[in-house]
PDB file of N, CA and C in Angstrom:
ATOM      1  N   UNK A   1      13.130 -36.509  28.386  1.00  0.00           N
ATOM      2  CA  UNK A   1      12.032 -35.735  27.842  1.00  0.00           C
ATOM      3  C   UNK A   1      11.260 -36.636  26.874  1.00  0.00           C
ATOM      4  N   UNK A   2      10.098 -36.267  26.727  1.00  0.00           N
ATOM      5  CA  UNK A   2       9.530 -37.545  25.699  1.00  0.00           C
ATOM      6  C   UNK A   2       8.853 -36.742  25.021  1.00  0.00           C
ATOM      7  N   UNK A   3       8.512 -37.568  23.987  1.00  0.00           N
ATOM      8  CA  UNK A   3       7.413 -37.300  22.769  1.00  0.00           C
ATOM      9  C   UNK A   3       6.623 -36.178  22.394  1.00  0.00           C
ATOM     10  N   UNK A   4       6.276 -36.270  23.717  1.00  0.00           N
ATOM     11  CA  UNK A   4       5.247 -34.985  23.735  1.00  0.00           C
ATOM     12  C   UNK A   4       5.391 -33.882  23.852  1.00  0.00           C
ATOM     13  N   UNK A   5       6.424 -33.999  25.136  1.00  0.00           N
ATOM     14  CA  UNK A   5       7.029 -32.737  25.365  1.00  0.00           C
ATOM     15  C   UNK A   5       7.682 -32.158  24.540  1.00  0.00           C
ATOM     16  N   UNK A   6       8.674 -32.837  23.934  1.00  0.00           N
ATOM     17  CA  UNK A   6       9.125 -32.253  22.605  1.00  0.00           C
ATOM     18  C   UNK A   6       8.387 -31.823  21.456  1.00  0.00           C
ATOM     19  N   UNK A   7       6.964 -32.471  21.336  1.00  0.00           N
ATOM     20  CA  UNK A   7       6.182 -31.581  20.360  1.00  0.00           C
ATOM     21  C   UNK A   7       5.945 -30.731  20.890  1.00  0.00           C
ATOM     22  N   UNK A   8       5.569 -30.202  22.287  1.00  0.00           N
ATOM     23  CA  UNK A   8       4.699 -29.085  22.966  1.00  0.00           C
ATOM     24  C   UNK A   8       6.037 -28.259  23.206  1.00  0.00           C
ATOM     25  N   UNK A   9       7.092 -28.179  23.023  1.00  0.00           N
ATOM     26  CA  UNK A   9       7.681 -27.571  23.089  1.00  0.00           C
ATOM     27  C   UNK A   9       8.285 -26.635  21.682  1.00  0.00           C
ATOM     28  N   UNK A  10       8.351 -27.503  20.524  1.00  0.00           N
ATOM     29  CA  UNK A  10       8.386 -26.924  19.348  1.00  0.00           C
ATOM     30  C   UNK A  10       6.819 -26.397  18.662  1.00  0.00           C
ATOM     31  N   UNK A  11       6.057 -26.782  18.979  1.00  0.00           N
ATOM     32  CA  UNK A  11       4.112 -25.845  18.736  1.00  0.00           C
ATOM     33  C   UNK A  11       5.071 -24.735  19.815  1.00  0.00           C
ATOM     34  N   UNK A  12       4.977 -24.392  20.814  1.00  0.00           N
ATOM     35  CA  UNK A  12       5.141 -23.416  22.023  1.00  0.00           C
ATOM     36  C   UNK A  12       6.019 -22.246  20.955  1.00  0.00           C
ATOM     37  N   UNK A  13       7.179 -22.698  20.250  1.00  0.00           N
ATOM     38  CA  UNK A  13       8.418 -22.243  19.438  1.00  0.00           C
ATOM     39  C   UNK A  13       7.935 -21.703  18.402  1.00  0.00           C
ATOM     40  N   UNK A  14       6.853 -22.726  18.212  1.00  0.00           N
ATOM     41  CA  UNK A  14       6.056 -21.908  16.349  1.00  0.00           C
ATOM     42  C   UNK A  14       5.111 -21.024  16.716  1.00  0.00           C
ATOM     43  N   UNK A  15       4.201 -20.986  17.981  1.00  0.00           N
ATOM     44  CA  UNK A  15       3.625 -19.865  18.411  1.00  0.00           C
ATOM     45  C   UNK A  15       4.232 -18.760  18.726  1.00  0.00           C
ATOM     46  N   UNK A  16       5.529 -18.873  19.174  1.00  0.00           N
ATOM     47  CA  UNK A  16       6.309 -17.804  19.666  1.00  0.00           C
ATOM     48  C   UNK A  16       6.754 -16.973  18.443  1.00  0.00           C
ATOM     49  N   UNK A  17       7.448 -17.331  17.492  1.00  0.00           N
ATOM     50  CA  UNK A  17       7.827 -16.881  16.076  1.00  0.00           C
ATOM     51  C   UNK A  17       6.733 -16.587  15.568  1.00  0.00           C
ATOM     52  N   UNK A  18       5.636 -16.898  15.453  1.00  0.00           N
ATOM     53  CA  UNK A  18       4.258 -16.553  14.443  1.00  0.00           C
ATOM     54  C   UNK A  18       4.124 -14.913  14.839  1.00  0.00           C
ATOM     55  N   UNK A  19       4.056 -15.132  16.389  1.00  0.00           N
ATOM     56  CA  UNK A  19       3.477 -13.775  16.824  1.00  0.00           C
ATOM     57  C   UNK A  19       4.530 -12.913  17.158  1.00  0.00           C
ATOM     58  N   UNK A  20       5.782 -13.329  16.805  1.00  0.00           N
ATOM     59  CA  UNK A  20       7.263 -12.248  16.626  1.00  0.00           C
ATOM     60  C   UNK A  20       6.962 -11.219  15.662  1.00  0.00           C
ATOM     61  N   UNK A  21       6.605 -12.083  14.133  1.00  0.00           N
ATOM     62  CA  UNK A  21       6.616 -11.662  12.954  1.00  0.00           C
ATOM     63  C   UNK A  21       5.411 -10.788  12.589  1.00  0.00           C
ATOM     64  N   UNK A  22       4.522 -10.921  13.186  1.00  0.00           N
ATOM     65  CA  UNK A  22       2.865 -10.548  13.323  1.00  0.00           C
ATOM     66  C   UNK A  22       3.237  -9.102  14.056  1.00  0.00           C
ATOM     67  N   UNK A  23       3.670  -9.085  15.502  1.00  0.00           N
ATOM     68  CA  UNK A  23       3.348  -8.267  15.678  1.00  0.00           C
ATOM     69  C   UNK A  23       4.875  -7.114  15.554  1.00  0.00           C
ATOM     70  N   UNK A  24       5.925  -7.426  14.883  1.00  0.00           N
ATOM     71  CA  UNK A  24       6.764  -6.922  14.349  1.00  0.00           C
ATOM     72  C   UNK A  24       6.507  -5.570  12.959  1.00  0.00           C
ATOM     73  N   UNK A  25       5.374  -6.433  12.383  1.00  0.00           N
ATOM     74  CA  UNK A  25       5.025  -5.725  11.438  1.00  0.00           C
ATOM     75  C   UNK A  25       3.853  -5.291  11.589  1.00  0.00           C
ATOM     76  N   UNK A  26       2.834  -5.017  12.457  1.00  0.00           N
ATOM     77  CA  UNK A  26       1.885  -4.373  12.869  1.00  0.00           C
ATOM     78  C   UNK A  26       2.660  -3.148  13.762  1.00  0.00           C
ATOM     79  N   UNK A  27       3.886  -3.289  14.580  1.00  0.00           N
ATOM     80  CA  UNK A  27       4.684  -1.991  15.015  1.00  0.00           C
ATOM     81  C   UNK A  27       4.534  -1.112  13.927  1.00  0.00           C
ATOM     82  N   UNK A  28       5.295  -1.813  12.922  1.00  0.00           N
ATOM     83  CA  UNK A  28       5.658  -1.012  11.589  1.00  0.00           C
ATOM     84  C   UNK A  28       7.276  -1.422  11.743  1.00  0.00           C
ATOM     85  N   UNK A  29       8.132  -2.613  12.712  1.00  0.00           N
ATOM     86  CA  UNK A  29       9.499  -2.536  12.667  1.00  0.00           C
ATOM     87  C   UNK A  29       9.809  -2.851  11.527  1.00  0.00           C
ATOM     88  N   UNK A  30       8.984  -3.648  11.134  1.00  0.00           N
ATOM     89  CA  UNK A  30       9.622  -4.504   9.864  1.00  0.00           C
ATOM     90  C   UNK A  30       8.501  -4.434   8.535  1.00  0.00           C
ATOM     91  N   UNK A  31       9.197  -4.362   7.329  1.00  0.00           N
ATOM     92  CA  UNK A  31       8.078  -4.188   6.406  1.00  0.00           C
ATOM     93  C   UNK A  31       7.819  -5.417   5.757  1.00  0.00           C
ATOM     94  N   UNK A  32       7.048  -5.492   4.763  1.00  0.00           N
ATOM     95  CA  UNK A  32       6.539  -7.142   4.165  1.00  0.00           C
ATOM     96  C   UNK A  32       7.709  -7.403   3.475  1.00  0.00           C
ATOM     97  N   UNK A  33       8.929  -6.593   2.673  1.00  0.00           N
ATOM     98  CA  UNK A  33      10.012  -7.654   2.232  1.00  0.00           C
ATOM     99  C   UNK A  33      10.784  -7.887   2.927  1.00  0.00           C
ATOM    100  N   UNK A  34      10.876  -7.295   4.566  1.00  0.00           N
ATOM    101  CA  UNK A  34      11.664  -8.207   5.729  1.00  0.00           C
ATOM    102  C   UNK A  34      10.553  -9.004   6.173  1.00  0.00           C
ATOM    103  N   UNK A  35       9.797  -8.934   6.014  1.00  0.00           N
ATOM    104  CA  UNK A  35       9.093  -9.966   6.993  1.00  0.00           C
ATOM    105  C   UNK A  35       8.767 -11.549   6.179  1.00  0.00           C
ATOM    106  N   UNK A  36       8.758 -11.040   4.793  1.00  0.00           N
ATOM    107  CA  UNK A  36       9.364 -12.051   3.693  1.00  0.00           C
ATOM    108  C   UNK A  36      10.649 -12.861   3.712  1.00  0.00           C
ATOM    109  N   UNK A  37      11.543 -12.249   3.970  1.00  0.00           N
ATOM    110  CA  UNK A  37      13.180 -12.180   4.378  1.00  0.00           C
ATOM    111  C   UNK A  37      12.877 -12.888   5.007  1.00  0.00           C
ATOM    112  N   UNK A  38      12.249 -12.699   6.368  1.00  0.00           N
ATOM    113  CA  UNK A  38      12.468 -13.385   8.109  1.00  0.00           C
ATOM    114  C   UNK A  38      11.762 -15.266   7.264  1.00  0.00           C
ATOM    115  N   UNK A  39      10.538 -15.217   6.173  1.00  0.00           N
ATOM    116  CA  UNK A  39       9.900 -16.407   6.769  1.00  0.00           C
ATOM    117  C   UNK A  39      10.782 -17.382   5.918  1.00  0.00           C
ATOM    118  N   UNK A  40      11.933 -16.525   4.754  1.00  0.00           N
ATOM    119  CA  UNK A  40      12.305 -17.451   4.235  1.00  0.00           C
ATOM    120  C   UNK A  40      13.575 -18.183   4.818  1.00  0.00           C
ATOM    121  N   UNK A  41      13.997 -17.240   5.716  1.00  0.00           N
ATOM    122  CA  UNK A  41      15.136 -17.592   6.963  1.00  0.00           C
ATOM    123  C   UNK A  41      14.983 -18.317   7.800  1.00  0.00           C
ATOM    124  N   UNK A  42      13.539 -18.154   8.204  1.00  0.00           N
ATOM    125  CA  UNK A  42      13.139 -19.059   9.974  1.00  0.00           C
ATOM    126  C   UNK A  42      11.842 -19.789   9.578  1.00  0.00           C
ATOM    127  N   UNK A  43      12.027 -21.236   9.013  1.00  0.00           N
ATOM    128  CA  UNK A  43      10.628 -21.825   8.488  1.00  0.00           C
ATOM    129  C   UNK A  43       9.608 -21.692   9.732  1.00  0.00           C
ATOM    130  N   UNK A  44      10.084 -21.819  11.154  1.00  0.00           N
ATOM    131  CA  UNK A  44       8.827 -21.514  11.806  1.00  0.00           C
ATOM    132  C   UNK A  44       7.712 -20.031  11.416  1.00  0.00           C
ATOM    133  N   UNK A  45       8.952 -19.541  11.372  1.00  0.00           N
ATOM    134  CA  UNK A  45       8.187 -17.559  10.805  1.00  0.00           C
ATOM    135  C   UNK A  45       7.735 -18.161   9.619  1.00  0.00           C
ATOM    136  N   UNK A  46       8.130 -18.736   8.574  1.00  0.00           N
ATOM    137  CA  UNK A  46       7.349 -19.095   7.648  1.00  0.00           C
ATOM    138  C   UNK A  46       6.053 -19.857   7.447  1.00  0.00           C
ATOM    139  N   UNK A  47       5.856 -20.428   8.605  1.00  0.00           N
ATOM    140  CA  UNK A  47       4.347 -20.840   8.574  1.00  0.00           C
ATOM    141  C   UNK A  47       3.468 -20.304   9.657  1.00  0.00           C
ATOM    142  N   UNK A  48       3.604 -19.056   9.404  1.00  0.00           N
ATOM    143  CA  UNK A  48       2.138 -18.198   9.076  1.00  0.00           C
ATOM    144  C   UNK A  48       1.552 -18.259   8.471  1.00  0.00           C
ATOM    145  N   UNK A  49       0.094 -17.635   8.551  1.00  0.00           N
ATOM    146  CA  UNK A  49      -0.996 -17.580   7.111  1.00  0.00           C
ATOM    147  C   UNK A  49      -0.297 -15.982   7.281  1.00  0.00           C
ATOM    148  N   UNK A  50      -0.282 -16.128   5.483  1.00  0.00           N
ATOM    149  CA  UNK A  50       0.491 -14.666   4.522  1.00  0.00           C
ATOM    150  C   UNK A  50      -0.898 -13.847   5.099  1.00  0.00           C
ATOM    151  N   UNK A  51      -1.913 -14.201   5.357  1.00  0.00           N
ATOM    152  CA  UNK A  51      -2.997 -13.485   5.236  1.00  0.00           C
ATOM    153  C   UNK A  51      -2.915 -12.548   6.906  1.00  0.00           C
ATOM    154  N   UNK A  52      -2.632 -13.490   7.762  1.00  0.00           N
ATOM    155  CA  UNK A  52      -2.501 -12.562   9.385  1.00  0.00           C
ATOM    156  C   UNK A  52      -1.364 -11.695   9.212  1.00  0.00           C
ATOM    157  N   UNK A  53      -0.104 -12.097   8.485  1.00  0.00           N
ATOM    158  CA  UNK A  53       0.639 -10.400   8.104  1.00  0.00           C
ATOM    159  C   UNK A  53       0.417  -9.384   7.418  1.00  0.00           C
ATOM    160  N   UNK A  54      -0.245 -10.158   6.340  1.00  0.00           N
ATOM    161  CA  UNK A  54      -0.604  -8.833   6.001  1.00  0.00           C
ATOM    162  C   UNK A  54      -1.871  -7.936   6.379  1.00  0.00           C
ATOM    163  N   UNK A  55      -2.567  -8.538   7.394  1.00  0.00           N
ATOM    164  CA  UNK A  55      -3.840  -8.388   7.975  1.00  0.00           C
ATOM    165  C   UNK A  55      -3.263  -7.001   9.293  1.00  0.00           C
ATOM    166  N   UNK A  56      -1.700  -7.892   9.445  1.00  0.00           N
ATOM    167  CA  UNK A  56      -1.151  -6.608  10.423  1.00  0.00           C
ATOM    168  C   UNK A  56      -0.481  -5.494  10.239  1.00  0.00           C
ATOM    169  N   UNK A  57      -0.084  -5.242   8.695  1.00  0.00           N
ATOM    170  CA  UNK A  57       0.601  -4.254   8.240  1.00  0.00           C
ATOM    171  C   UNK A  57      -0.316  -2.691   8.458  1.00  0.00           C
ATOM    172  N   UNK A  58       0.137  -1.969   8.925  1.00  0.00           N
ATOM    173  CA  UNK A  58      -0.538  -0.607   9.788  1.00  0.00           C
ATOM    174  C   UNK A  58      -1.181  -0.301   8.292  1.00  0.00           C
ATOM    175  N   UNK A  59      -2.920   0.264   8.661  1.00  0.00           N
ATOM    176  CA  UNK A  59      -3.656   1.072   8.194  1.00  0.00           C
ATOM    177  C   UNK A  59      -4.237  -0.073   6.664  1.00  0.00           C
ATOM    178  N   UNK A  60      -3.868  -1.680   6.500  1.00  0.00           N
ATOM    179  CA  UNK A  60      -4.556  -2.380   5.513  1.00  0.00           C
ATOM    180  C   UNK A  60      -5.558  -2.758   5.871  1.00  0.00           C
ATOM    181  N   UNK A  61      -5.439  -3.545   6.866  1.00  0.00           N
ATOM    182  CA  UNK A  61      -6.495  -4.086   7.875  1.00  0.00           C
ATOM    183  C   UNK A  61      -7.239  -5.804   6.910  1.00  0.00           C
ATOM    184  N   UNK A  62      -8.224  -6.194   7.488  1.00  0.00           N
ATOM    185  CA  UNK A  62      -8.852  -7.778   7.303  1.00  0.00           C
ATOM    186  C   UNK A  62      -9.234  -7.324   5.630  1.00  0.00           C
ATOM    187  N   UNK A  63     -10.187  -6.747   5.391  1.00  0.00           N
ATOM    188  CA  UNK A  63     -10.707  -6.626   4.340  1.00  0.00           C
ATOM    189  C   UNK A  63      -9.900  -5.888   2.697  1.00  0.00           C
ATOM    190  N   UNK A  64      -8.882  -5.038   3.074  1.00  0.00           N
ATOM    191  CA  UNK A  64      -8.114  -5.114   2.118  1.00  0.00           C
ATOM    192  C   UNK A  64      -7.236  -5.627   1.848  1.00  0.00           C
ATOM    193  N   UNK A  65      -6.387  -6.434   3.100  1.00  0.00           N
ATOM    194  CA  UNK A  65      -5.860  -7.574   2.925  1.00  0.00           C
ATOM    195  C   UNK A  65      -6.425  -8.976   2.084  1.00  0.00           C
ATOM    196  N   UNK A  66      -7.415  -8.901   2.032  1.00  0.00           N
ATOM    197  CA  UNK A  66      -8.143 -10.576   2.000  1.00  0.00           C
ATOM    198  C   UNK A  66      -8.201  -9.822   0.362  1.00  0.00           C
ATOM    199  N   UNK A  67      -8.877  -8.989  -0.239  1.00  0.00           N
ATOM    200  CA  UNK A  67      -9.232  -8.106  -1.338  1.00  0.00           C
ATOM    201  C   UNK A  67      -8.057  -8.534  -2.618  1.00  0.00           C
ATOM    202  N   UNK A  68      -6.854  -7.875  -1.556  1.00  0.00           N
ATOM    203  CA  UNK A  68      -5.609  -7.746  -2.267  1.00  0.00           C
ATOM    204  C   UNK A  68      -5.342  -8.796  -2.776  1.00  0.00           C
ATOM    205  N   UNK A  69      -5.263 -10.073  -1.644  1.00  0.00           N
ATOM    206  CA  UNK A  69      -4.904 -11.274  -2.174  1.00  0.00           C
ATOM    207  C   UNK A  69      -5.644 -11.692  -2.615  1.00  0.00           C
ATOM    208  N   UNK A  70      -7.282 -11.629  -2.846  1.00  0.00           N
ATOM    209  CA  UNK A  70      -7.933 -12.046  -4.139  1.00  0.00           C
ATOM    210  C   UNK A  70      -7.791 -11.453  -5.274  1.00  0.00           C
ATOM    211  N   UNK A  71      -7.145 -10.529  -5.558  1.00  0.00           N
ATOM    212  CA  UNK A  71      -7.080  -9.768  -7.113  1.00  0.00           C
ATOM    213  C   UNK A  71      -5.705 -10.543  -7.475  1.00  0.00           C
ATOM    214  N   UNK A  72      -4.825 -10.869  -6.897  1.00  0.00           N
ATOM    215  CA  UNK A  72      -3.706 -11.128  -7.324  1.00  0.00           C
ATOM    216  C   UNK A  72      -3.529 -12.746  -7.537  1.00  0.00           C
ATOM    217  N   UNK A  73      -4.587 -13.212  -6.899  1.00  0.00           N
ATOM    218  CA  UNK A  73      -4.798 -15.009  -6.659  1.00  0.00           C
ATOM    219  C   UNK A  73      -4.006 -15.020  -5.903  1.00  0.00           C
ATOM    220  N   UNK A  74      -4.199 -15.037  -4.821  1.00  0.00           N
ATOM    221  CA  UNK A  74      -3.295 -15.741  -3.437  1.00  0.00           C
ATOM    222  C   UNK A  74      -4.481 -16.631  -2.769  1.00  0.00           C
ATOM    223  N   UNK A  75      -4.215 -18.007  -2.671  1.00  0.00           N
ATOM    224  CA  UNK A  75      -5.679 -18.251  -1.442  1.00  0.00           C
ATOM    225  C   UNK A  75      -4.980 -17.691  -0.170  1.00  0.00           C
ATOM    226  N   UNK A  76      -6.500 -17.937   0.825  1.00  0.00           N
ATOM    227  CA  UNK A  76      -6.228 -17.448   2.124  1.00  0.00           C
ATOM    228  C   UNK A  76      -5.390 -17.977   2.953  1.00  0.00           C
ATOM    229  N   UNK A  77      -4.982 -19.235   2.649  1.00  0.00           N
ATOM    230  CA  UNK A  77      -4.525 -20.126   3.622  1.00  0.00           C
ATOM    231  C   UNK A  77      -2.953 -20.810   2.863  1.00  0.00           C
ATOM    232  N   UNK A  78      -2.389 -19.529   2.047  1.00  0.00           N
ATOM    233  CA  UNK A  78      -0.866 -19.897   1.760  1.00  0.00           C
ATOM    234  C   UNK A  78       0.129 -19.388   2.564  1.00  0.00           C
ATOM    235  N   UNK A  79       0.889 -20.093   2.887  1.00  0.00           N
ATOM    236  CA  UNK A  79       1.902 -19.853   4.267  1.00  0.00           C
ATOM    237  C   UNK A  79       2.486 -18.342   3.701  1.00  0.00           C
ATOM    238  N   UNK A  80       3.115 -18.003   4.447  1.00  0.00           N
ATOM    239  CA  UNK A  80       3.846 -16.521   4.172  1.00  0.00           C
ATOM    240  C   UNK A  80       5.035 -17.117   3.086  1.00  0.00           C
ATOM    241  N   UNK A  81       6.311 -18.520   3.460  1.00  0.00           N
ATOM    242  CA  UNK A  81       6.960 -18.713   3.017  1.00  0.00           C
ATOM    243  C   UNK A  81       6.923 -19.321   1.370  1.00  0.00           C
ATOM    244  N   UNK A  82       5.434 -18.952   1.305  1.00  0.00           N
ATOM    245  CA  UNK A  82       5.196 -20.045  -0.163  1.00  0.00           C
ATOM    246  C   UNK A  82       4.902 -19.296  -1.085  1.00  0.00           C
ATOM    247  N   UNK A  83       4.568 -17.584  -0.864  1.00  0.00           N
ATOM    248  CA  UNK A  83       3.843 -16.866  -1.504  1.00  0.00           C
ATOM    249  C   UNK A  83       5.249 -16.569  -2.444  1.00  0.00           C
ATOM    250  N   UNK A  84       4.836 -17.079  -3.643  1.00  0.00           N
ATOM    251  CA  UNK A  84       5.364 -16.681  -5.138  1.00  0.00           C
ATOM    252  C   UNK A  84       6.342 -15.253  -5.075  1.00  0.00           C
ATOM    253  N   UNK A  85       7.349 -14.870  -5.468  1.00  0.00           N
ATOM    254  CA  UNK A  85       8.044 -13.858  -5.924  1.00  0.00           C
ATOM    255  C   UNK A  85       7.060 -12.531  -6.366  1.00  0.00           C
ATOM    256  N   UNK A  86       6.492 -13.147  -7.735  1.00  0.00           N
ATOM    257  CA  UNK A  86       5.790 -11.765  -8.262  1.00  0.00           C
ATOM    258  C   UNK A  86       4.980 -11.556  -7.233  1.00  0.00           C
ATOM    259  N   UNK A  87       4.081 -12.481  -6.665  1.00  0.00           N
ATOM    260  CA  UNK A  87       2.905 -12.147  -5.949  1.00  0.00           C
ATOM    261  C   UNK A  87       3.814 -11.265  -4.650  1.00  0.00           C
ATOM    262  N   UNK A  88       4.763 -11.433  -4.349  1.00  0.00           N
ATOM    263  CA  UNK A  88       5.052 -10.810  -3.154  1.00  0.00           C
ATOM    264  C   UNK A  88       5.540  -9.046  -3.498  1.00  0.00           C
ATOM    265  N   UNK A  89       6.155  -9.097  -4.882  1.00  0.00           N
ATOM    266  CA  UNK A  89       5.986  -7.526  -5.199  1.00  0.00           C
ATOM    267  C   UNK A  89       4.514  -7.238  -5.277  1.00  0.00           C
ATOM    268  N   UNK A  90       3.898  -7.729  -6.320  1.00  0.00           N
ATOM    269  CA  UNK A  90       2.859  -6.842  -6.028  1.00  0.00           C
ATOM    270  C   UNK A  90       2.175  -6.767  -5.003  1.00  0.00           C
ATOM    271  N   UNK A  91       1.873  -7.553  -3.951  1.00  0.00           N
ATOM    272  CA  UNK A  91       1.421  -6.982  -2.333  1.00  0.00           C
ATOM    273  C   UNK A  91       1.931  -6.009  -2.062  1.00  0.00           C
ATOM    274  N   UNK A  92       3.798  -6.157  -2.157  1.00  0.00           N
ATOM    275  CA  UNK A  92       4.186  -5.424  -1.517  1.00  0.00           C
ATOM    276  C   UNK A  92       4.015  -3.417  -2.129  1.00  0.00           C
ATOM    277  N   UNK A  93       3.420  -4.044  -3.228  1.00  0.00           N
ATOM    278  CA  UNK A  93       3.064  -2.354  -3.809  1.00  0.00           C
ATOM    279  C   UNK A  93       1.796  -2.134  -3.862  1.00  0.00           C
ATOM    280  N   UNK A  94       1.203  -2.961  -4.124  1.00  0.00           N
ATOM    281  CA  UNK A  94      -0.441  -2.664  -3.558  1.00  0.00           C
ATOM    282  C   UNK A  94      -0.816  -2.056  -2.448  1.00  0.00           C
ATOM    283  N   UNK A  95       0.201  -2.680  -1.388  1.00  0.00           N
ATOM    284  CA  UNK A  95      -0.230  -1.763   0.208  1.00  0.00           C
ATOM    285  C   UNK A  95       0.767  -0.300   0.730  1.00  0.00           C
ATOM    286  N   UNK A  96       1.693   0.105  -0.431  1.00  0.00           N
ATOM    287  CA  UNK A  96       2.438   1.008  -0.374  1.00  0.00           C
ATOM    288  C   UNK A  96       1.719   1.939  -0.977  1.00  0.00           C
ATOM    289  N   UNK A  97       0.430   1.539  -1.600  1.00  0.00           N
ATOM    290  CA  UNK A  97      -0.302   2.965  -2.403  1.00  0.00           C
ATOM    291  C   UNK A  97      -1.962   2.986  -1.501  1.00  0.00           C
ATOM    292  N   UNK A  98      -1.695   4.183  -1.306  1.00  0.00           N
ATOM    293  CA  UNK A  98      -2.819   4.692  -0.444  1.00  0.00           C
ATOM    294  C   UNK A  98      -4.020   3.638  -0.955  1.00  0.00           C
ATOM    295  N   UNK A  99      -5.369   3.913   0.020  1.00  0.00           N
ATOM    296  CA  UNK A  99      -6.364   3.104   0.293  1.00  0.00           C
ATOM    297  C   UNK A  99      -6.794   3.764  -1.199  1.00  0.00           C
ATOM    298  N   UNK A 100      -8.413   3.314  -2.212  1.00  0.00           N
ATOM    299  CA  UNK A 100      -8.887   3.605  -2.546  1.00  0.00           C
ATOM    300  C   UNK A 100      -9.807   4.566  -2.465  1.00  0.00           C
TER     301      UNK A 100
END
């Protein structure tokens, strides 16, 4: 096997896990402190953008996602596995309280 294949085979592995975790929690199977859990367990699940899970958590959607993580300082483009402790409670209670 060579070089390549072995990269195209682990990209293939990190696409596969991205969209495990994505659409795990757009079901509703899993909530953001398992899906936290999962990225700190499986670094592939961990490099997601924090922003497409929580973009999939039922009824937040693009714009209060992106919102959320600007009030709290998250940029857009921090992996799921990097997002800070506090910052991950308060997401995780920000999107547990009804819309505005």
């Amino acid at each position: 096997m060579s070089q390549f294949d072995n990269a195209f085979e682990r990209a293939a592995q990190a696409r596969q896990a991205i969209a495990d975790i994505v659409s795990s929690v757009r079901s509703g199977d899993t909530d953001l402190p398992a899906a936290f859990e999962l990225a700190d367990a499986n670094p592939l699940m961990g490099r997601v953008f924090a922003v497409k899970v929580f973009e999939a958590v039922p009824g937040i959607g693009k714009v209060r996602a992106r919102r959320t993580m600007d009030d709290i300082g998250l940029d857009e483009d921090v992996w799921l596995d990097q997002v800070p402790s506090e910052a991950r409670l308060a997401v995780a209670q920000a999107f547990a309280e009804p819309a505005p």
